[in-house]
C-alpha atoms as a PDB file:
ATOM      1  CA  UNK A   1      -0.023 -38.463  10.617  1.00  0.00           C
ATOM      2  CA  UNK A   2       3.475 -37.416   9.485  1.00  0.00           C
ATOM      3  CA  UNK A   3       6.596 -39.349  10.673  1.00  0.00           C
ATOM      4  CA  UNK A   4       9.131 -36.392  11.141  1.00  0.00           C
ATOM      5  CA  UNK A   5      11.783 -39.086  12.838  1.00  0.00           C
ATOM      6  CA  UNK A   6      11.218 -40.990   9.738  1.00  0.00           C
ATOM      7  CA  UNK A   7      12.387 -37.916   7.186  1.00  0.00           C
ATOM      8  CA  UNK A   8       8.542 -39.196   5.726  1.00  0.00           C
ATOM      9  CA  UNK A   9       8.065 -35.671   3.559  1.00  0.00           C
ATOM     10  CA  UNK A  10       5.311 -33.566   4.773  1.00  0.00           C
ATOM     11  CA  UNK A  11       1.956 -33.603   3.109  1.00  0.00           C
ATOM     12  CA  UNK A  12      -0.126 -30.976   5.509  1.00  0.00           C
ATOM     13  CA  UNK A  13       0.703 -28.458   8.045  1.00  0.00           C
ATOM     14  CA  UNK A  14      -0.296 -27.278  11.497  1.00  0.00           C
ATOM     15  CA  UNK A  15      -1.488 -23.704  11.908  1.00  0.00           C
ATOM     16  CA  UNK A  16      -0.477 -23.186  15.669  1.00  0.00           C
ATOM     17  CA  UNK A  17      -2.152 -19.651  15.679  1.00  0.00           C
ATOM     18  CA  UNK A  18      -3.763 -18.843  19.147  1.00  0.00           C
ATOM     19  CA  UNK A  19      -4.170 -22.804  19.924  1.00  0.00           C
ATOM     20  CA  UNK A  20      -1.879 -22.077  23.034  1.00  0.00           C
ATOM     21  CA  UNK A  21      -4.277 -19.617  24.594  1.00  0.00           C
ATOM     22  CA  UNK A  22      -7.082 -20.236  26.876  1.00  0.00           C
ATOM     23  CA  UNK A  23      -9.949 -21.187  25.563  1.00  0.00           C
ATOM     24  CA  UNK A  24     -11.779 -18.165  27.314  1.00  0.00           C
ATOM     25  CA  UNK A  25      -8.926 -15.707  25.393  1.00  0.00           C
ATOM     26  CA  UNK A  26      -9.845 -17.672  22.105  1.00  0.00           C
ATOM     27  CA  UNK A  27     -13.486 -16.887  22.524  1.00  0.00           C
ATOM     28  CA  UNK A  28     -12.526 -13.161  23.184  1.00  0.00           C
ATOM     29  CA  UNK A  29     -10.220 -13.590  20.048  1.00  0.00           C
ATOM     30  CA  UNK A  30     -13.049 -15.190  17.928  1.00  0.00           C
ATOM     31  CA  UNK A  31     -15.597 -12.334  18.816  1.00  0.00           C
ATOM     32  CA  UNK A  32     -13.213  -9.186  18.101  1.00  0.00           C
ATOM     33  CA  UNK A  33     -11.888 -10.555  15.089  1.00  0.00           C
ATOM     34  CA  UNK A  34     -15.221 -11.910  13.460  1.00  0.00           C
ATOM     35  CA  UNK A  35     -16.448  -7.984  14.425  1.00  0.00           C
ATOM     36  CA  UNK A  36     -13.398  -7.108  12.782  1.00  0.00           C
ATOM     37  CA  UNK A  37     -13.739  -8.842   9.746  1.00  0.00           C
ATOM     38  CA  UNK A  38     -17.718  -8.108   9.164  1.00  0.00           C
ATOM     39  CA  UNK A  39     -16.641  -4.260  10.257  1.00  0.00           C
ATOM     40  CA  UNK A  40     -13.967  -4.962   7.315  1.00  0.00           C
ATOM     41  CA  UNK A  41     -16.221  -6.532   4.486  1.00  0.00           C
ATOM     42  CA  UNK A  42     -19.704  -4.126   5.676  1.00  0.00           C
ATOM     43  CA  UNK A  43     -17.338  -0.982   5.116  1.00  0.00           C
ATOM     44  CA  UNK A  44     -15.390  -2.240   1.943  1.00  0.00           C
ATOM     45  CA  UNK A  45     -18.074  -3.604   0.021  1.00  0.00           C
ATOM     46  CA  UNK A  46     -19.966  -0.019   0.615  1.00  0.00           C
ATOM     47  CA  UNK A  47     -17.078   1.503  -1.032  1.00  0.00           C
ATOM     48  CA  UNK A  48     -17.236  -0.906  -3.702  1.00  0.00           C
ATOM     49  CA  UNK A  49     -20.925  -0.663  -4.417  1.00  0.00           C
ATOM     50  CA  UNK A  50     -20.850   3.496  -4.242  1.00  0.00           C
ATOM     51  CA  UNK A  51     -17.896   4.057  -6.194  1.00  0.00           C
ATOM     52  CA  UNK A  52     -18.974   1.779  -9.125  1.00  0.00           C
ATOM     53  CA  UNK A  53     -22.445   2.678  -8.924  1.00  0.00           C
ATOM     54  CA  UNK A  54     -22.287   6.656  -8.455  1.00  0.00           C
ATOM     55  CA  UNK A  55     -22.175   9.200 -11.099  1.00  0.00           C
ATOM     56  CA  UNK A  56     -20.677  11.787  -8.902  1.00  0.00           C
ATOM     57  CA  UNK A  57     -17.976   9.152  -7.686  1.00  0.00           C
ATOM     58  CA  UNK A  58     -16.587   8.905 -11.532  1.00  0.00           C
ATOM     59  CA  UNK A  59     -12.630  10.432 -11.078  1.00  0.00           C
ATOM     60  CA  UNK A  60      -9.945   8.116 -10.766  1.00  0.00           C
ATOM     61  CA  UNK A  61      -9.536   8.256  -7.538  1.00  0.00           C
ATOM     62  CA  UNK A  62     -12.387   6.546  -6.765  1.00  0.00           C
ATOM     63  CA  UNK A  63     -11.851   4.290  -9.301  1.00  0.00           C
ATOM     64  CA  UNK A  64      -8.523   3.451  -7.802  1.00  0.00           C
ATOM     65  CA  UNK A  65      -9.929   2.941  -4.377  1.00  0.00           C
ATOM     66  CA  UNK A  66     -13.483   1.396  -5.470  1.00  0.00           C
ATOM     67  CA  UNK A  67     -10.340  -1.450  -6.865  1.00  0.00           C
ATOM     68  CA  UNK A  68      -8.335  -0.899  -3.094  1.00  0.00           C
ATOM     69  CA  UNK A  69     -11.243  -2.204  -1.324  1.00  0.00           C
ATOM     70  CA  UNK A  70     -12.098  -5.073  -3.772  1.00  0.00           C
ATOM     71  CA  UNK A  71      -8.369  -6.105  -3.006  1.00  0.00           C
ATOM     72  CA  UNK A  72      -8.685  -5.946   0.628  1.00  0.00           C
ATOM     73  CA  UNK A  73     -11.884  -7.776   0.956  1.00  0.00           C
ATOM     74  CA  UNK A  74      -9.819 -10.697  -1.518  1.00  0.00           C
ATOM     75  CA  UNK A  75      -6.675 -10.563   1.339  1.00  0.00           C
ATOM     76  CA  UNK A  76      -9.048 -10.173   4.266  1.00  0.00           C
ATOM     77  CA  UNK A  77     -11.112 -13.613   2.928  1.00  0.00           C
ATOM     78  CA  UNK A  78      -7.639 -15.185   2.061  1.00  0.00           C
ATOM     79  CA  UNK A  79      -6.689 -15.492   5.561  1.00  0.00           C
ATOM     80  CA  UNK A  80      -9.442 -14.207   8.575  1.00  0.00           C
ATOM     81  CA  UNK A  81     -12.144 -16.784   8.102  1.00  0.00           C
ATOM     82  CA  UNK A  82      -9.555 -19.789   8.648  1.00  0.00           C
ATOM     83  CA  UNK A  83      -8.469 -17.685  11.763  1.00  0.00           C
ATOM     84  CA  UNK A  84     -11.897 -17.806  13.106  1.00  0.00           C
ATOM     85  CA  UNK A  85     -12.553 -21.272  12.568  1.00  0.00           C
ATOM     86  CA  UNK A  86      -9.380 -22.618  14.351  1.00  0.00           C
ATOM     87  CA  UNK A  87     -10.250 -20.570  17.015  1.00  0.00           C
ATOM     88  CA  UNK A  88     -13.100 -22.697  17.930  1.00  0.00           C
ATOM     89  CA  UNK A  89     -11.746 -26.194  16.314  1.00  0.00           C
ATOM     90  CA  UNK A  90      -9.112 -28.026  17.548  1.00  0.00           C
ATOM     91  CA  UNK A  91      -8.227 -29.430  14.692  1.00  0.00           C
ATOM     92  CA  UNK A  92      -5.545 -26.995  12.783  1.00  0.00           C
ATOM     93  CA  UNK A  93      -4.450 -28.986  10.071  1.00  0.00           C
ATOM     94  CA  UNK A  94      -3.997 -27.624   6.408  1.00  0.00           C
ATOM     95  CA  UNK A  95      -3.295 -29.687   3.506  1.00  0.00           C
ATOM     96  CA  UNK A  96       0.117 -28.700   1.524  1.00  0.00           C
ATOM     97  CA  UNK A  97      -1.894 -27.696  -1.293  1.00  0.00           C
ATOM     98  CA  UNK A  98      -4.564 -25.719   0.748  1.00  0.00           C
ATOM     99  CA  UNK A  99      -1.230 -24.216   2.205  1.00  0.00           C
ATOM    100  CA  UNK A 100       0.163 -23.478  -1.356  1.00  0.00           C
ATOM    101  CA  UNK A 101      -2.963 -21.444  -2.585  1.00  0.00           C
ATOM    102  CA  UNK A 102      -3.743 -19.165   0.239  1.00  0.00           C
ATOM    103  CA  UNK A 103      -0.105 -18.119   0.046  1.00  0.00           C
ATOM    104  CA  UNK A 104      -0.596 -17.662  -3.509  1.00  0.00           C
ATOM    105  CA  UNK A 105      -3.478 -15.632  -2.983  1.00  0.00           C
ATOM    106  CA  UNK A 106      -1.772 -13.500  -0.170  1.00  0.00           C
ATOM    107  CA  UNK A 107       1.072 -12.726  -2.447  1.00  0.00           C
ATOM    108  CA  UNK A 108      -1.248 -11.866  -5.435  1.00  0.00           C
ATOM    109  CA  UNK A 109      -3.498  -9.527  -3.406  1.00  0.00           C
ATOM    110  CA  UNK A 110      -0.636  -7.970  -1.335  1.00  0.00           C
ATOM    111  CA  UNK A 111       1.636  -7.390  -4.525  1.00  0.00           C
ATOM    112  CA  UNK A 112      -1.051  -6.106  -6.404  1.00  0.00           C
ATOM    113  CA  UNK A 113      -2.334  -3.500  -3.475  1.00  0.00           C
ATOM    114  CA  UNK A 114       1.386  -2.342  -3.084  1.00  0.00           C
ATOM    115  CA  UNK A 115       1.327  -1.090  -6.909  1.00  0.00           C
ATOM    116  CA  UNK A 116      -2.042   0.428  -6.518  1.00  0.00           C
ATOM    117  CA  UNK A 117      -0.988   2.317  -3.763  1.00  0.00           C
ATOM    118  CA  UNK A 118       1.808   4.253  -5.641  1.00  0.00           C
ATOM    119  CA  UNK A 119      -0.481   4.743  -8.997  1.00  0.00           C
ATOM    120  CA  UNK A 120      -2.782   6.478  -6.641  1.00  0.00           C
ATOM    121  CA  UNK A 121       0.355   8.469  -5.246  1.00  0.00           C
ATOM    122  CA  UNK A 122       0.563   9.153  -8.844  1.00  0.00           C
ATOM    123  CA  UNK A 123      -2.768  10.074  -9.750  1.00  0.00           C
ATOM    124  CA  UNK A 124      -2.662  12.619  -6.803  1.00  0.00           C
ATOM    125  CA  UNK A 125       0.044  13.923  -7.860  1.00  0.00           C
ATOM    126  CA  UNK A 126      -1.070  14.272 -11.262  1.00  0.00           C
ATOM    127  CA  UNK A 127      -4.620  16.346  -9.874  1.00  0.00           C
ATOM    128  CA  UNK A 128      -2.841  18.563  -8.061  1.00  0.00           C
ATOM    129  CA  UNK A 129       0.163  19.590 -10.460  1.00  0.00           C
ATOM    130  CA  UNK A 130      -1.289  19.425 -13.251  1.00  0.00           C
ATOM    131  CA  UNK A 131      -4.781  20.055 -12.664  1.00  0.00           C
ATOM    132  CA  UNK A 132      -5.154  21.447 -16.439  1.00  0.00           C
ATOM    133  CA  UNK A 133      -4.309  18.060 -18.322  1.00  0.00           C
ATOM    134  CA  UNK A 134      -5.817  15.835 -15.487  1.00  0.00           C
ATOM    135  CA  UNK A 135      -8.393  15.015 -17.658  1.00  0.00           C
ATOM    136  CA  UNK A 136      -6.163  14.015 -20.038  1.00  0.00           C
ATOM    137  CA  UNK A 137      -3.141  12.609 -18.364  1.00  0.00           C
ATOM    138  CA  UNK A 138      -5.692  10.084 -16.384  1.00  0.00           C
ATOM    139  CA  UNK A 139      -8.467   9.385 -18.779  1.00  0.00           C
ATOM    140  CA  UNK A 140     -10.309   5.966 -18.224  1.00  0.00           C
ATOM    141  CA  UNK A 141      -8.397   3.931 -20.373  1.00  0.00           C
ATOM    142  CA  UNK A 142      -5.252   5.106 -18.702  1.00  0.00           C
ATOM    143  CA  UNK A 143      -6.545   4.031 -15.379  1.00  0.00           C
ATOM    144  CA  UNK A 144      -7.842   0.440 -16.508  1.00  0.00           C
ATOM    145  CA  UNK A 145      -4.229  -0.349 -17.854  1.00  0.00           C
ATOM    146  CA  UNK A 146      -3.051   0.917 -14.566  1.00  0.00           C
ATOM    147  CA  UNK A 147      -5.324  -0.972 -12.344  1.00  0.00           C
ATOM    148  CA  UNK A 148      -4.471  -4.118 -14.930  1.00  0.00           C
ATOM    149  CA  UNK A 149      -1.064  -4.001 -14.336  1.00  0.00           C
ATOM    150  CA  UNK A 150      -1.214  -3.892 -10.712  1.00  0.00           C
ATOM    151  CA  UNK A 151      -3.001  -7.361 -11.087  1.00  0.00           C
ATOM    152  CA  UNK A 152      -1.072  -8.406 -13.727  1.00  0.00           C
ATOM    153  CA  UNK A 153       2.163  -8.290 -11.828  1.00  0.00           C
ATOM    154  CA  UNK A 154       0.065  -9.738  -8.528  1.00  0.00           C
ATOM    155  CA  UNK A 155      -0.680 -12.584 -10.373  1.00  0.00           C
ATOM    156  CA  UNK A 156       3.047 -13.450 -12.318  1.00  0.00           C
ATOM    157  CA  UNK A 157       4.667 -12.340  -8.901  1.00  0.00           C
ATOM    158  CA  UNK A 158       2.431 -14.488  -6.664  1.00  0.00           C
ATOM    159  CA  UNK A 159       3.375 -17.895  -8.757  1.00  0.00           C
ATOM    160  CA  UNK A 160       7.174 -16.764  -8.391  1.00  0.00           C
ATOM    161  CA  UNK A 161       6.708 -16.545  -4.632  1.00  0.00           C
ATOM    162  CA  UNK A 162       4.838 -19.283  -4.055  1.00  0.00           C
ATOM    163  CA  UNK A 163       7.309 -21.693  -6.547  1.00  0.00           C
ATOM    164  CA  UNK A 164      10.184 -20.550  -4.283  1.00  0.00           C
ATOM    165  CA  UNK A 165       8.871 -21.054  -1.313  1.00  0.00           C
ATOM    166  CA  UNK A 166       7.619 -24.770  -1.998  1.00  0.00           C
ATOM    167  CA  UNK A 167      10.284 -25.614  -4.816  1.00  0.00           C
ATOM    168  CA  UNK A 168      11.964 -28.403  -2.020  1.00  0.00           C
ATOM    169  CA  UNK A 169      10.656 -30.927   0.043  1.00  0.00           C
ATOM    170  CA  UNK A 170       9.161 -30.589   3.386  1.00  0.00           C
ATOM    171  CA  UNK A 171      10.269 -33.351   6.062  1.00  0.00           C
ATOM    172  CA  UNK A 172      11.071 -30.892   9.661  1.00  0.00           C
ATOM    173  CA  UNK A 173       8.865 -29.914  12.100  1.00  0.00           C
ATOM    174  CA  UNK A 174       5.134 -29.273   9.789  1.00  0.00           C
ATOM    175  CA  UNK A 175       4.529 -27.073  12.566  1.00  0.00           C
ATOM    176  CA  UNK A 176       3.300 -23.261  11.510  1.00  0.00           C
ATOM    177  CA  UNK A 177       4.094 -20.488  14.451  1.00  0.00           C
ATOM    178  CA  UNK A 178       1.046 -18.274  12.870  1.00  0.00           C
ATOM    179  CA  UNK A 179      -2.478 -18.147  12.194  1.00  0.00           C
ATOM    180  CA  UNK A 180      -1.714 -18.685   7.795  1.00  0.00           C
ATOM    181  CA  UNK A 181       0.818 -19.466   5.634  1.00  0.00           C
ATOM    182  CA  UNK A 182       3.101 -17.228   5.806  1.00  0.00           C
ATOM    183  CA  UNK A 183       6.419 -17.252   3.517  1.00  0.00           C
ATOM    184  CA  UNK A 184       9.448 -16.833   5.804  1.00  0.00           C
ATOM    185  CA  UNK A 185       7.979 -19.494   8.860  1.00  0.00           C
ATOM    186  CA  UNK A 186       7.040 -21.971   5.948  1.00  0.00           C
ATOM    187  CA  UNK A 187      10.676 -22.051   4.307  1.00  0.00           C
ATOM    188  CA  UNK A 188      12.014 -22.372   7.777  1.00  0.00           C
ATOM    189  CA  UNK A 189      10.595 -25.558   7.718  1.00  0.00           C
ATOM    190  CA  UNK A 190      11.606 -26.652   4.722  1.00  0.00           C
ATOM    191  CA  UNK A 191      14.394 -29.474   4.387  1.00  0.00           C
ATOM    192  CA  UNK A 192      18.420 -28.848   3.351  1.00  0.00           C
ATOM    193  CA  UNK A 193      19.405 -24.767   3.469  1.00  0.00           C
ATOM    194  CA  UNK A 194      16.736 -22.125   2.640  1.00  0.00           C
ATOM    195  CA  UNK A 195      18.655 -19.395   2.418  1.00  0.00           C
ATOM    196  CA  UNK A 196      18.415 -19.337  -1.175  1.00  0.00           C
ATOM    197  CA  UNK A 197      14.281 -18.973  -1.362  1.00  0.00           C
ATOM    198  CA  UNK A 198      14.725 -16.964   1.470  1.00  0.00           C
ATOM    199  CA  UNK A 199      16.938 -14.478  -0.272  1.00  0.00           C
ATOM    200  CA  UNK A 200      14.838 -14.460  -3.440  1.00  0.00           C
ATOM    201  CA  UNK A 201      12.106 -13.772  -1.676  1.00  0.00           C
ATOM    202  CA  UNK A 202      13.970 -10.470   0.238  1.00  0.00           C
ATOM    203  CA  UNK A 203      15.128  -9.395  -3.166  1.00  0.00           C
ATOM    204  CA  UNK A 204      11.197 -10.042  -4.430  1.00  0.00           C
ATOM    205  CA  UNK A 205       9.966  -7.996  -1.584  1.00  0.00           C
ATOM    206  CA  UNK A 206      12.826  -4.958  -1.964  1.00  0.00           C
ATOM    207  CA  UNK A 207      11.753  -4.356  -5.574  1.00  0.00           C
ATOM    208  CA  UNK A 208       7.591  -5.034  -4.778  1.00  0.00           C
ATOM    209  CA  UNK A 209       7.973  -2.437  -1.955  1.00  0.00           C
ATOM    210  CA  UNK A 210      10.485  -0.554  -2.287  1.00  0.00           C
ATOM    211  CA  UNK A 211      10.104   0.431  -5.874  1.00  0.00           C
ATOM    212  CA  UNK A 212       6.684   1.610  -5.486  1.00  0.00           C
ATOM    213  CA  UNK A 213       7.535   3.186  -2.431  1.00  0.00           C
ATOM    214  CA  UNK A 214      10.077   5.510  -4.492  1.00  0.00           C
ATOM    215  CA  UNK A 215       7.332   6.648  -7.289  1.00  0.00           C
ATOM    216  CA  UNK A 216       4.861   7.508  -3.773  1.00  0.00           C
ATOM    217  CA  UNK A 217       7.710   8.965  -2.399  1.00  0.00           C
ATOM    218  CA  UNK A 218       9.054  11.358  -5.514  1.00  0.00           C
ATOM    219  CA  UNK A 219       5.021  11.847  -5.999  1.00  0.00           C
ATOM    220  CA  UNK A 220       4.378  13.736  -2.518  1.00  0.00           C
ATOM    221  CA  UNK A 221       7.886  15.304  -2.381  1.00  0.00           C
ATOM    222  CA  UNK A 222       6.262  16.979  -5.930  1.00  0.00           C
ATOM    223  CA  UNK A 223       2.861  17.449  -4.269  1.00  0.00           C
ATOM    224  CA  UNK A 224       4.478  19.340  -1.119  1.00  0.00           C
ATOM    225  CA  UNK A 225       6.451  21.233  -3.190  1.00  0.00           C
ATOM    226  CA  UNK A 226       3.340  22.666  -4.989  1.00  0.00           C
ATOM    227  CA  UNK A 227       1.530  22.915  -1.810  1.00  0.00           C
ATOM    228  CA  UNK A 228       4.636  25.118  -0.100  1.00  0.00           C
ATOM    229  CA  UNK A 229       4.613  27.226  -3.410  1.00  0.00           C
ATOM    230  CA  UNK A 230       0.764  28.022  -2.999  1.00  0.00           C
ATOM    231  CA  UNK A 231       0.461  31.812  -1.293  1.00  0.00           C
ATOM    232  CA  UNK A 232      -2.887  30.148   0.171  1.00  0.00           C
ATOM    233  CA  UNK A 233      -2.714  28.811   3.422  1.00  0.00           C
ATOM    234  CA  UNK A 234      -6.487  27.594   3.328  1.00  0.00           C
ATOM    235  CA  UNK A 235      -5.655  26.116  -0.162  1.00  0.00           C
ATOM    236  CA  UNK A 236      -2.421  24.359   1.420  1.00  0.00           C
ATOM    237  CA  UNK A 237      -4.610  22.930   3.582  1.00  0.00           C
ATOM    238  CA  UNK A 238      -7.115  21.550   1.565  1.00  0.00           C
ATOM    239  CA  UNK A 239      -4.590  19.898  -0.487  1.00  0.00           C
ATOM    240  CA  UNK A 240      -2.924  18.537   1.853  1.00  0.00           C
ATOM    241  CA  UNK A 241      -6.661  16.847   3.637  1.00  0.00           C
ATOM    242  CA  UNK A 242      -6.805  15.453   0.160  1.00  0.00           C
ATOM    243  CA  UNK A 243      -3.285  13.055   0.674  1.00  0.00           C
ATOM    244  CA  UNK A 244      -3.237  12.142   4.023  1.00  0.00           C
ATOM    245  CA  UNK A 245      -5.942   9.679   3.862  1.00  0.00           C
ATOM    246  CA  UNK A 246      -4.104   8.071   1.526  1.00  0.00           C
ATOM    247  CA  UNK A 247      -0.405   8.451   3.588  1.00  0.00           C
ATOM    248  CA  UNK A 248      -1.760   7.367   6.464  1.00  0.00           C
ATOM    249  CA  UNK A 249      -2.886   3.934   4.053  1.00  0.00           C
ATOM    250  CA  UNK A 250       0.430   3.326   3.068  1.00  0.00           C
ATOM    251  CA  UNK A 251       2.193   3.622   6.168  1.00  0.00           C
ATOM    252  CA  UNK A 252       0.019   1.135   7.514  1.00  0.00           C
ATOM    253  CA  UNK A 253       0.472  -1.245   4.473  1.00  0.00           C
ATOM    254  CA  UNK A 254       3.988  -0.943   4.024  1.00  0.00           C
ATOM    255  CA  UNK A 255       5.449  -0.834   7.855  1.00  0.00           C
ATOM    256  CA  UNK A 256       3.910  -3.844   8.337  1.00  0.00           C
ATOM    257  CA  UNK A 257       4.815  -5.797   5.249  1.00  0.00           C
ATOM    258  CA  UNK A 258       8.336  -4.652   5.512  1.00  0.00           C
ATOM    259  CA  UNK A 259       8.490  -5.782   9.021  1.00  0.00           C
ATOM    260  CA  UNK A 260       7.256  -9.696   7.895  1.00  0.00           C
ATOM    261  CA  UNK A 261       9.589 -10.172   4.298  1.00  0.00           C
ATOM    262  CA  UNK A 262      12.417  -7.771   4.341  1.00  0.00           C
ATOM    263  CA  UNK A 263      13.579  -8.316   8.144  1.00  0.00           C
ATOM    264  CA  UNK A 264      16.436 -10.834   8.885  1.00  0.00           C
ATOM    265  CA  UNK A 265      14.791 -13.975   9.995  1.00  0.00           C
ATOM    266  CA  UNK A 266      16.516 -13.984  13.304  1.00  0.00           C
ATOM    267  CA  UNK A 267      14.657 -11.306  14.210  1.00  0.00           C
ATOM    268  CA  UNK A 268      11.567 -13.159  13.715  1.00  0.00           C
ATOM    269  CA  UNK A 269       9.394 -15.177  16.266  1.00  0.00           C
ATOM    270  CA  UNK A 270       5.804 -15.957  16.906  1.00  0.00           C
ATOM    271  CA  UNK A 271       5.138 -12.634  19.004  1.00  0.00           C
ATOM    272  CA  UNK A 272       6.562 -10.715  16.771  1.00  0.00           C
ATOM    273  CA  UNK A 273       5.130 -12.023  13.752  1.00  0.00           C
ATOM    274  CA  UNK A 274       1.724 -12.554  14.806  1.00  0.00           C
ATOM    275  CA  UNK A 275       0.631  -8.833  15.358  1.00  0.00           C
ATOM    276  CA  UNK A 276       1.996  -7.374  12.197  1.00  0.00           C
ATOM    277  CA  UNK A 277       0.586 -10.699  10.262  1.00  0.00           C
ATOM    278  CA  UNK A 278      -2.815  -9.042  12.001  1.00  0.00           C
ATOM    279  CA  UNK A 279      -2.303  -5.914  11.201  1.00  0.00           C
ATOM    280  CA  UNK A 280      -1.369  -6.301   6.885  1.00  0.00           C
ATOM    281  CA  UNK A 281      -3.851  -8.699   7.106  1.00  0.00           C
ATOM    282  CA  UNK A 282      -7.003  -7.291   8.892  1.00  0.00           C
ATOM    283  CA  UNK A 283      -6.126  -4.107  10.982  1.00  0.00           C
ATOM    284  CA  UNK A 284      -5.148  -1.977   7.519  1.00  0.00           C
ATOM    285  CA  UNK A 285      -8.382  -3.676   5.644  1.00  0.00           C
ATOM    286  CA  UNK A 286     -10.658  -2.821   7.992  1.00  0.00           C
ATOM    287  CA  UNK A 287      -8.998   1.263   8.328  1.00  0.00           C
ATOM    288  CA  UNK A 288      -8.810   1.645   4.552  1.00  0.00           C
ATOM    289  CA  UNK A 289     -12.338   2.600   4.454  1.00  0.00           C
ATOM    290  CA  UNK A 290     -12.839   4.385   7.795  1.00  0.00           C
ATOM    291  CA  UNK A 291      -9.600   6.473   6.855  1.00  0.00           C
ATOM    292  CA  UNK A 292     -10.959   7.148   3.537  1.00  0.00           C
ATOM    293  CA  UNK A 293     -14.368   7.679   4.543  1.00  0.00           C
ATOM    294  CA  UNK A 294     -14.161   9.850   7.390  1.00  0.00           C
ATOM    295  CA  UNK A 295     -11.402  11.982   5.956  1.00  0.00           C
ATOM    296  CA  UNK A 296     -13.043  12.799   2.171  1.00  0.00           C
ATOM    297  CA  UNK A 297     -16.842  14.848   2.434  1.00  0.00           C
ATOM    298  CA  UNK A 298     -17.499  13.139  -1.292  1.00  0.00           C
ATOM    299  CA  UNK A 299     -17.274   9.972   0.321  1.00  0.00           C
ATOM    300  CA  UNK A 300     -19.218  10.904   3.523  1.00  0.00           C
ATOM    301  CA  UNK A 301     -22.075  12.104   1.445  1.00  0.00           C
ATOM    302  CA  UNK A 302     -21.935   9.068  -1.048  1.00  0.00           C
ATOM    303  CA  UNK A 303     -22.426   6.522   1.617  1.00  0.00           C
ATOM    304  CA  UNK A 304     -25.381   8.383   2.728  1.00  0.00           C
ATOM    305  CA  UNK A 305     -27.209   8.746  -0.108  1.00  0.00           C
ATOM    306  CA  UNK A 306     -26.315   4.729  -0.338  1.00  0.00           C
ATOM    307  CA  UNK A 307     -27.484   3.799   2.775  1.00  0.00           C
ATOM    308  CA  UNK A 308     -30.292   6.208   2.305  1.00  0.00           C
ATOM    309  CA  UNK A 309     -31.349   4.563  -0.786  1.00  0.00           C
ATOM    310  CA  UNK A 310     -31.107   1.311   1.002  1.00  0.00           C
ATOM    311  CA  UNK A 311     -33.600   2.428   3.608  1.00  0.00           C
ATOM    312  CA  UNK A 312     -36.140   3.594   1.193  1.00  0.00           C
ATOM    313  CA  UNK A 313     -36.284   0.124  -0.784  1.00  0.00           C
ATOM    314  CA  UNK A 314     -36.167  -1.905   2.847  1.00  0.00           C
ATOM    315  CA  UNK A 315     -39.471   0.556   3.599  1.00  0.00           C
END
């Protein structure tokens, strides 16, 4: 164990989580969130499967989101399955560097998704005004250097994150008020001032969200301008059908991720925290491909022809 009176630096943390709830509210927690999660991977890893392995699914949108639901089954992984476990352990201890490489992996998933989510703003915007060089504009190779710099900067941004928030020595309370690493609680504990991580990290998070957030942004100011400027009402309509799965994705994502790094930490606290930690980290996983699904007929009849497929082999 770690001697805190001692100033003895910390080596491992403790995930506090739900550990202060009854153990009859755990075992509620434990059974909606592992039906969460297997709701989350089942539906994700369809999308996966169907939009890399059907012909008819072969635009860039579905390449974009066949690569949205590989990243949310990575975050989902990252952080659920430890949930569940120290739900029915008692034992919540993480080691530092356990600590240091889910965070890693958080940041790297969650940067990466947020600059996804505006080249798919862009590729919308692209297919409806310009429908004529589509084809052109977003040709394969186009959307694999897209797609690789959206990990590329998940990756580079993810060590900068994770350096800052671990860069000094740990010898407070090695006490974690949520269910994972997150950023902001783990500086907090950190020893001397942390102002300075915690500002990089703000600064991080304004230019990781909020820059994307401008290019989705100028995208579907474009996109309702077209749509407005279209004497069809039934075509307005079906445009429109065609972006809101996608809006309703990135409100989710971003109101939620704002809320956890670009908030003063004062405003913070463990009931606060906790349910938009759940719902970045398994609530907008798991709706991804329900929104997307139920919202897009392509999609509807891809997953049947999937599952229909499936059935025949089983038989």
């Amino acid at each position: 164990m770690v001697d805190l009176r001692n100033g003895t630096t910390v080596a491992e943390f403790i995930l506090v989580g739900f550990e202060q709830s009854s153990s009859s509210t755990r075992a509620l927690l434990f059974a909606l969130f592992l039906a969460l999660y297997s709701l989350a991977m089942a539906m994700n890893g369809l999308i996966i499967f169907i939009t890399w392995t059907d012909p008819r699914l072969n635009s860039p949108m579905y390449f974009f989101l066949g690569h949205l639901s590989f990243l949310d089954v990575c975050f989902i992984t990252t952080t659920i399955p430890q949930m569940l476990i120290h739900l029915v352990v008692k034992n919540h201890i993480v080691s530092f560097a356990s600590c240091s490489t889910q965070m890693y992996l958080v940041f790297c998933a969650g940067v990466a998704e947020c600059i996804l989510l505006a080249f798919m703003a862009y590729d919308r915007y692209v297919a409806i005004c310009h429908p004529l060089s589509y084809a052109q504009i977003m040709s394969r190779q186009v959307c694999v250097k897209l797609v690789s710099t959206a990990w590329f900067f998940g990756l580079i941004n993810g060590i900068l994150l994770d350096y800052m928030t671990f860069r000094g020595p740990f010898c407070r309370d090695n006490h974690i008020e949520n269910f994972f690493c997150e950023a902001p609680i783990v500086i907090a504990l950190s020893c001397g001032d942390p102002q300075f991580s915690l500002k990089t990290i703000f600064a991080d998070a304004v230019v990781v969200l909020l820059s994307p957030m401008v290019l989705i942004v100028i995208s579907y100011a474009r996109i309702l301008a077209s749509i407005l400027g279209r004497a069809s009402s039934s075509g307005r309509g079906k445009t429109f059908s065609t972006c809101a799965s996608h809006l309703t994705v990135v409100i989710f994502f971003y109101t939620s991720a704002m809320f956890s790094y670009m908030n003063p930490r004062s405003t913070h606290g463990p009931d606060k925290d906790k349910p938009f930690s759940l719902l970045y980290t398994i609530i907008t996983p798991m709706c991804n491909p329900i929104i997307y699904s139920f919202r897009n007929k392509e999609m509807k009849g891809a997953m049947v022809r999937a599952l229909g497929r499936t059935s025949l082999s089983v038989t």
